[in-house]
N, C-alpha and C. Protein backbone atom coordinates (compact mmCIF):
# COMPACT_ATOMS: atom_id res chain seq x y z
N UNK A 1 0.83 -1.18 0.00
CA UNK A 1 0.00 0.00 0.00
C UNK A 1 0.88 1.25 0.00
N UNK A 2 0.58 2.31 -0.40
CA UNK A 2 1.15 3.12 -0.86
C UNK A 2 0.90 4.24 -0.09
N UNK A 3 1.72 4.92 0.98
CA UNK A 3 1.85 5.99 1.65
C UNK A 3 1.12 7.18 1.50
N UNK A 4 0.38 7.89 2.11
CA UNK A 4 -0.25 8.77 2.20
C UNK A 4 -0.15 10.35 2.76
N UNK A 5 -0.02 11.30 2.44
CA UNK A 5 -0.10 12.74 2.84
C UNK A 5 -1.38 12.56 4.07
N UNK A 6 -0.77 12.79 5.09
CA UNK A 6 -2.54 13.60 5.57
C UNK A 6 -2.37 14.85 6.04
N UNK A 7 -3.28 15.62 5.76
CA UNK A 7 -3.85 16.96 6.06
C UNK A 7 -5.29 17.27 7.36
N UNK A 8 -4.63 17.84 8.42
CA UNK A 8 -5.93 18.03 9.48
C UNK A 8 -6.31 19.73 9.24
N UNK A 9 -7.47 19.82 9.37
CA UNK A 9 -7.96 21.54 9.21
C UNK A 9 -8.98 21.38 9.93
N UNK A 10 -9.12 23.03 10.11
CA UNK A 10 -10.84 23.25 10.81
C UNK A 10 -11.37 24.26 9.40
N UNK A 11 -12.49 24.37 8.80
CA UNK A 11 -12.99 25.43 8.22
C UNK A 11 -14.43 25.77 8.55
N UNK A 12 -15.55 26.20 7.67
CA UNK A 12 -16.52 26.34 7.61
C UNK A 12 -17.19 25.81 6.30
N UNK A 13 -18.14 25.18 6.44
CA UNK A 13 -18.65 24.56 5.63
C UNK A 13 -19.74 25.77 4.79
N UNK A 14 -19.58 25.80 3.59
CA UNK A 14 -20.57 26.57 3.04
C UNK A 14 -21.02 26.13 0.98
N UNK A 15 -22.30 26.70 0.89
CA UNK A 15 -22.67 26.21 -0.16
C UNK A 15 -21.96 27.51 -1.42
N UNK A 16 -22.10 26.44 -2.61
CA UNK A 16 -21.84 27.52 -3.82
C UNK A 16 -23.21 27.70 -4.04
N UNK A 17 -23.80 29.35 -4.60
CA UNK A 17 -25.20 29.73 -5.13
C UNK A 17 -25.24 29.48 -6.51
N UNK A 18 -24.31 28.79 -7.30
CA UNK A 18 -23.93 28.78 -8.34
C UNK A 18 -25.18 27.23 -8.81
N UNK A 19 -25.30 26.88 -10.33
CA UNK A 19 -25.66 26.15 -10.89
C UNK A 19 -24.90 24.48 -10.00
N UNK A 20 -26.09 23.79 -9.24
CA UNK A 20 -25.82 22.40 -8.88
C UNK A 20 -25.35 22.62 -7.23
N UNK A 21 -25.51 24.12 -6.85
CA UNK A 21 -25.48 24.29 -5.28
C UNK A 21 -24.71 23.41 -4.19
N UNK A 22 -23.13 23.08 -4.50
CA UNK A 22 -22.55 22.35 -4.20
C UNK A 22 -21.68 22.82 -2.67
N UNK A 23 -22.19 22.11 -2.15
CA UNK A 23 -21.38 22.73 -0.42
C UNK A 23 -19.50 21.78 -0.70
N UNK A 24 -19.06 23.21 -0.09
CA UNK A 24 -17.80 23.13 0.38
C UNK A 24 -16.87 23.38 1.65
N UNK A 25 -15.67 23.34 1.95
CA UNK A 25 -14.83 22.97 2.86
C UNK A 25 -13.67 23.78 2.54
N UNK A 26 -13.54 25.47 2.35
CA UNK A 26 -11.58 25.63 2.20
C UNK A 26 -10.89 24.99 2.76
N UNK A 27 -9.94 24.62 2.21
CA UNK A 27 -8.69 24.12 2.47
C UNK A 27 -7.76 25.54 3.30
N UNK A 28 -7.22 25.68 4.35
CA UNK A 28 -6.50 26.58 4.72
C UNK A 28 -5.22 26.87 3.37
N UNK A 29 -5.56 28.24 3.34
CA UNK A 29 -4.12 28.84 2.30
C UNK A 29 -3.23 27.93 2.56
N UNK A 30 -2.51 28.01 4.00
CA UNK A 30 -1.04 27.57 3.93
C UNK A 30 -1.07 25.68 3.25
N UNK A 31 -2.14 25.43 3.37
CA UNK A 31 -2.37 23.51 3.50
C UNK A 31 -2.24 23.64 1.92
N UNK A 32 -2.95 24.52 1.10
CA UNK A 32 -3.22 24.55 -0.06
C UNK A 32 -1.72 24.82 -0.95
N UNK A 33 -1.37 25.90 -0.10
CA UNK A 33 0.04 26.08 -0.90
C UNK A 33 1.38 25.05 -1.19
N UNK A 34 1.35 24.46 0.49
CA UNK A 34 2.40 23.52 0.63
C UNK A 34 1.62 22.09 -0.33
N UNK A 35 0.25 21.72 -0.52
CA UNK A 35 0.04 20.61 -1.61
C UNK A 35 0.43 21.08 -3.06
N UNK A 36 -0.07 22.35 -3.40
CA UNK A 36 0.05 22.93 -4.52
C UNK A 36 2.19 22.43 -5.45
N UNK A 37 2.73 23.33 -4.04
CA UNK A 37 4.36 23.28 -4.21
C UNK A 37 4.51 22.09 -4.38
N UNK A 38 3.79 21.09 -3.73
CA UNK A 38 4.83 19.66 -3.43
C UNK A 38 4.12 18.62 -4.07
N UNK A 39 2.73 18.64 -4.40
CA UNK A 39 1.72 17.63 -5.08
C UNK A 39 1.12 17.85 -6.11
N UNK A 40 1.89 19.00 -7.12
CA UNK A 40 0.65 19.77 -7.87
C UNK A 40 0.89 18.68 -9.27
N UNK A 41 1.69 17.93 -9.40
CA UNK A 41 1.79 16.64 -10.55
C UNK A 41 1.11 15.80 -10.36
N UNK A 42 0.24 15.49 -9.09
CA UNK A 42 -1.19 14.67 -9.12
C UNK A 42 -2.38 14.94 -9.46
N UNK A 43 -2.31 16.12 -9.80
CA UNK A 43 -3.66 17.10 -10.39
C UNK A 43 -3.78 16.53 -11.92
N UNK A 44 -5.09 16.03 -11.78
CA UNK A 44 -5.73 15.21 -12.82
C UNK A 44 -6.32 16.49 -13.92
N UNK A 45 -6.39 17.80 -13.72
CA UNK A 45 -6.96 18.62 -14.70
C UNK A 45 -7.96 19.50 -14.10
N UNK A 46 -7.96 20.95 -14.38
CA UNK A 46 -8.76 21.50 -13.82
C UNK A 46 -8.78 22.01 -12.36
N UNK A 47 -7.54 21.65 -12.13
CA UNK A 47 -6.82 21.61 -10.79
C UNK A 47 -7.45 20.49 -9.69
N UNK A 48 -7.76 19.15 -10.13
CA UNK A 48 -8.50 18.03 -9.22
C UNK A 48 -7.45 17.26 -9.06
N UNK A 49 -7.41 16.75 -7.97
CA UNK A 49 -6.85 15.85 -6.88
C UNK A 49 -7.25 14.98 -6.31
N UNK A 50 -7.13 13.74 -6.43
CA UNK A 50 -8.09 12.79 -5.65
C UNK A 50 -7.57 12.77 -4.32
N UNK A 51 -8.35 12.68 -3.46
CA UNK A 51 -7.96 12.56 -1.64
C UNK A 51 -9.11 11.57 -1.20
N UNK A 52 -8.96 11.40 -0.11
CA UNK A 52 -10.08 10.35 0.98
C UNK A 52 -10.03 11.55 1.83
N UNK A 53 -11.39 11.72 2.42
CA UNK A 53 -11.57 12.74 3.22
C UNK A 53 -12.58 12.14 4.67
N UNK A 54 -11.87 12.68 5.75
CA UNK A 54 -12.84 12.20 6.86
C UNK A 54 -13.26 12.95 7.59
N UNK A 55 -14.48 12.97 8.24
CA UNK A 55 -15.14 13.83 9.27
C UNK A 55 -16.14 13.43 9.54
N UNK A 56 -15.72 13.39 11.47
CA UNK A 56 -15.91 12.78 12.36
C UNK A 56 -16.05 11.13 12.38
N UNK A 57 -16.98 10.38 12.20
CA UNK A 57 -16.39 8.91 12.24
C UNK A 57 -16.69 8.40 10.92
N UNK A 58 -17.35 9.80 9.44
CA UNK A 58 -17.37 9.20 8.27
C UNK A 58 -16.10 9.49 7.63
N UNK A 59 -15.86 9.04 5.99
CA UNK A 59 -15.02 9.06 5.30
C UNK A 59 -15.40 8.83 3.93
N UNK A 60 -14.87 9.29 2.86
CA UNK A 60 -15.70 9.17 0.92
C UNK A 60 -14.69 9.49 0.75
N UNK A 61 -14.09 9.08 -0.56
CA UNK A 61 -13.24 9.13 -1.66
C UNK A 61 -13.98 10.51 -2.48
N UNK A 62 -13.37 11.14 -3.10
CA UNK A 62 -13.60 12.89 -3.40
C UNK A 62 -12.28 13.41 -3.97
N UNK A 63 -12.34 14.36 -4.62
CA UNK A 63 -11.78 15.38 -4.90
C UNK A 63 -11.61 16.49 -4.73
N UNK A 64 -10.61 16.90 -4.47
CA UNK A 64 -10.59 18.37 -4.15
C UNK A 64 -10.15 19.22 -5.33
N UNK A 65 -10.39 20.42 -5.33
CA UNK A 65 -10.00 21.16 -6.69
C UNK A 65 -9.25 22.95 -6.20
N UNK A 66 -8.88 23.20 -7.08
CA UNK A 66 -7.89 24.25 -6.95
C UNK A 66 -8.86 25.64 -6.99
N UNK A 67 -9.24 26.26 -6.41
CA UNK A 67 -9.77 27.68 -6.64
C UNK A 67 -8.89 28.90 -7.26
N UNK A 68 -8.57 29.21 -8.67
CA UNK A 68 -8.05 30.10 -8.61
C UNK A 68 -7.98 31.46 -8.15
N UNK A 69 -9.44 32.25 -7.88
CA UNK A 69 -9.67 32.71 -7.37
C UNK A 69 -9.76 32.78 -5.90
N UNK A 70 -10.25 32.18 -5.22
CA UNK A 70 -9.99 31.89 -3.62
C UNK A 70 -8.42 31.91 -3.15
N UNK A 71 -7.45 31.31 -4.31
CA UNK A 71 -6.15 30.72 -4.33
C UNK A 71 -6.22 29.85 -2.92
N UNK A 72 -7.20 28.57 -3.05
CA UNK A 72 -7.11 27.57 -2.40
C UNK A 72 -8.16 26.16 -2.64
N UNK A 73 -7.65 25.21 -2.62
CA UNK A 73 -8.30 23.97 -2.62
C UNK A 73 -9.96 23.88 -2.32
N UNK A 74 -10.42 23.26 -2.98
CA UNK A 74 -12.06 23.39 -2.27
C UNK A 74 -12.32 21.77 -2.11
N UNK A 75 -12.63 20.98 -0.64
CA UNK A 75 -13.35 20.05 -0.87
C UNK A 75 -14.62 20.17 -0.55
N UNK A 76 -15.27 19.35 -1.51
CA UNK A 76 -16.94 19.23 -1.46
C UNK A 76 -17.22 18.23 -0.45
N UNK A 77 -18.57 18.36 0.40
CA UNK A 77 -18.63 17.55 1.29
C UNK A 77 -20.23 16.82 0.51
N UNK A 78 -20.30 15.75 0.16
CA UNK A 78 -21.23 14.91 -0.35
C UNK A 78 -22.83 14.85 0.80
N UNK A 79 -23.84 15.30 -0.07
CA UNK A 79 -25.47 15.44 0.54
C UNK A 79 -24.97 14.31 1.56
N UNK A 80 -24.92 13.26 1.16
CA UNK A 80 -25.06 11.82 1.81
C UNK A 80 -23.84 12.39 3.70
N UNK A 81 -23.14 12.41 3.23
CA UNK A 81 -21.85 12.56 4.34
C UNK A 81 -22.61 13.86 5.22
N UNK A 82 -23.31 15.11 4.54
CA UNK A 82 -24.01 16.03 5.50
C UNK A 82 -25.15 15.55 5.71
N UNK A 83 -25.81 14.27 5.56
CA UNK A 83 -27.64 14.25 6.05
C UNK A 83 -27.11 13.32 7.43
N UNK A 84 -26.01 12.23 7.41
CA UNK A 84 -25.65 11.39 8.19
C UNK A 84 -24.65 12.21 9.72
N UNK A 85 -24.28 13.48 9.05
CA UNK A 85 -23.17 14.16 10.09
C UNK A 85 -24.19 15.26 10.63
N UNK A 86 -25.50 15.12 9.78
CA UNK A 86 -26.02 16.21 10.10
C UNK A 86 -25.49 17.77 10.35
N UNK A 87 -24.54 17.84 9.36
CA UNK A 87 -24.00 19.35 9.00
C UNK A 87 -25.18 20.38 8.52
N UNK A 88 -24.94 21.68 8.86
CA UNK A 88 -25.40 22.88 8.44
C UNK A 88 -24.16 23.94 7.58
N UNK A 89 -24.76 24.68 6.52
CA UNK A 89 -23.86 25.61 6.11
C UNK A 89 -23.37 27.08 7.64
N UNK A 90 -22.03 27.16 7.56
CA UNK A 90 -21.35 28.39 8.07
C UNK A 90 -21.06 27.05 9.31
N UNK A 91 -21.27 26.42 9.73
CA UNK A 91 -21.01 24.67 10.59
C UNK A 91 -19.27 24.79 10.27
N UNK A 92 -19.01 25.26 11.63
CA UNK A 92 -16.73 25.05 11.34
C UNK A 92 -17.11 23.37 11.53
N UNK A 93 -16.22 23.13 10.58
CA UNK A 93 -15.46 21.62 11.03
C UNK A 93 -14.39 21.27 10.63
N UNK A 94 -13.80 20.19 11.57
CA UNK A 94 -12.99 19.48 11.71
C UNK A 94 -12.60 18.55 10.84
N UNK A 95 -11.88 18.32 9.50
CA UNK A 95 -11.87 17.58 8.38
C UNK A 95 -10.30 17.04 8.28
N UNK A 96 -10.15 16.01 8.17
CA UNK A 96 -9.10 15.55 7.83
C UNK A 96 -9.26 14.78 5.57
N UNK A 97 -7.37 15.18 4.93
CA UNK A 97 -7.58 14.60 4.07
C UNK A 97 -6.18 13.81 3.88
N UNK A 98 -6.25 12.74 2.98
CA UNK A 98 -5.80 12.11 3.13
C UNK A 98 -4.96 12.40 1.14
N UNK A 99 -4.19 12.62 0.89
CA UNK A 99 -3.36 12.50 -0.67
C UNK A 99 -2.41 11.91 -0.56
């Protein structure tokens, strides 16, 4: 098995108002920069990254993607993973990822 990056953060969970209303997770700048510098040759296009992401005792396979604008990573947190964690948007949490 093949060694893993992990990444621990706290953020705030919030939705895009955009087309398909997709809730997200910043990645802290500095977390984003140091993957960017050191992992940015795993970026599948579009600036996506596959990671395993966990919070609290769940976990989903996901992607995270590059915000150029934000200049930071965005992971999406899946309907399914917020009806079971029972998350709310502006909700800080505790997310670990795994690259």
């Amino acid at each position: 098995m093949q060694a893993r990056i992990k990444y621990e953060f706290s953020n705030r969970l919030w939705k895009y108002e955009g087309k398909g209303g997709w809730y997200f997770v910043c990645l802290p700048k500095e977390i984003s920069e140091e993957i960017r510098n050191n992992l940015e040759w795993q970026e599948e296009g579009w600036g996506r990254m596959k990671v395993t992401a966990g919070l609290d005792q769940f976990s989903w396979e996901t992607a995270i993607w590059f915000d150029t604008k934000r200049q930071t990573y965005l992971l999406p947190v899946k309907a399914d993973i917020r009806t079971r964690a029972k998350l709310n948007v502006d909700q800080e949490l505790e997310v670990a990822i795994w690259i």
